[in-house]
Protein backbone atom coordinates (compact mmCIF):
# COMPACT_ATOMS: atom_id res chain seq x y z
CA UNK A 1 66.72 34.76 2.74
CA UNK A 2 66.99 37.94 0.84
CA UNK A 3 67.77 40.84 2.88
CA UNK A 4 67.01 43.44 0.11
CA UNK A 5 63.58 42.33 -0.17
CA UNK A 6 63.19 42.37 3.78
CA UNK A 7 64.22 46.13 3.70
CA UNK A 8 62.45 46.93 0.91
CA UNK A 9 58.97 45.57 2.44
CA UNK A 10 59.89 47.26 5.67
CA UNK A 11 59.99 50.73 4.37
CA UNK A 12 56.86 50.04 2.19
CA UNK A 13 55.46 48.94 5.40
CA UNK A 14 56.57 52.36 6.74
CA UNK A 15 55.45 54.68 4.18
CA UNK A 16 52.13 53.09 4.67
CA UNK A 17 51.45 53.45 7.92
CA UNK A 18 52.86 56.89 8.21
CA UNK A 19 52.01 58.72 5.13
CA UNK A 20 47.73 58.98 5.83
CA UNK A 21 49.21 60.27 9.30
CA UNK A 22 51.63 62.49 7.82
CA UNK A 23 49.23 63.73 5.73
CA UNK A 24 46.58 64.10 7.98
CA UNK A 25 48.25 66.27 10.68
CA UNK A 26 49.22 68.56 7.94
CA UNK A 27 45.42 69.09 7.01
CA UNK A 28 44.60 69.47 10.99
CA UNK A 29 47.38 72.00 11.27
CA UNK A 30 46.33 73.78 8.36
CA UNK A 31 43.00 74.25 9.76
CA UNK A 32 44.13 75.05 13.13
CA UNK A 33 46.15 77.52 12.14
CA UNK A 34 43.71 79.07 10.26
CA UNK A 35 40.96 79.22 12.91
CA UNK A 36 43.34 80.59 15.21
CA UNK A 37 44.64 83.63 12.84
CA UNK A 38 40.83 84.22 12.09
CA UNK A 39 40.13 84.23 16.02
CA UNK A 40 43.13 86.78 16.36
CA UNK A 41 41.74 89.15 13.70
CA UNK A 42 38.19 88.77 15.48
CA UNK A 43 36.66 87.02 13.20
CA UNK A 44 34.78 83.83 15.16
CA UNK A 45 32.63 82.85 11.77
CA UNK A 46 33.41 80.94 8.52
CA UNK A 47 30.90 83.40 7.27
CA UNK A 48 32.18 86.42 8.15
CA UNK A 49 34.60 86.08 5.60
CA UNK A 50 33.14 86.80 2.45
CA UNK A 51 32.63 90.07 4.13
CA UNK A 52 36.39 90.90 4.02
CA UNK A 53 36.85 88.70 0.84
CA UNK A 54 39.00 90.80 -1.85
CA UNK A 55 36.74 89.09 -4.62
CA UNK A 56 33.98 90.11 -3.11
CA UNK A 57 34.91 94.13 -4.13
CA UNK A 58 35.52 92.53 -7.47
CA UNK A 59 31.81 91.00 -8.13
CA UNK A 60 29.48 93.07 -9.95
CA UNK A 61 27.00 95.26 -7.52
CA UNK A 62 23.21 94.75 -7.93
CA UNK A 63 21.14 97.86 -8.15
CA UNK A 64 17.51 96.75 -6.38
């Protein structure tokens, strides 16, 4: 029996079980955080922020 290869399967094993999980609560905590910093500056909607946007002072005004 080769113990090397029994390790090495293990931590394959490992690294695929854990890394969509890793990676996933990352993503989730990004988010989270981000809806709570936009509920602390009082902003509830994902649409309220192209109102603060700094491109949006950027973009071209239309005269109507």
């Amino acid at each position: 029996m080769n113990h090397a290869a029994d390790t090495a399967m293990f931590w394959v094993g490992a690294l695929f079980v854990f890394t969509p999980i890793l990676f996933f609560g990352i993503v989730i905590g990004v988010w989270w955080f981000q809806q709570k910093k936009r509920a602390a500056q009082g902003r509830e909607f994902p649409g309220e922020a192209g109102e603060y946007s700094p491109q949006r002072s950027q973009r071209p005004r239309r005269e109507t």
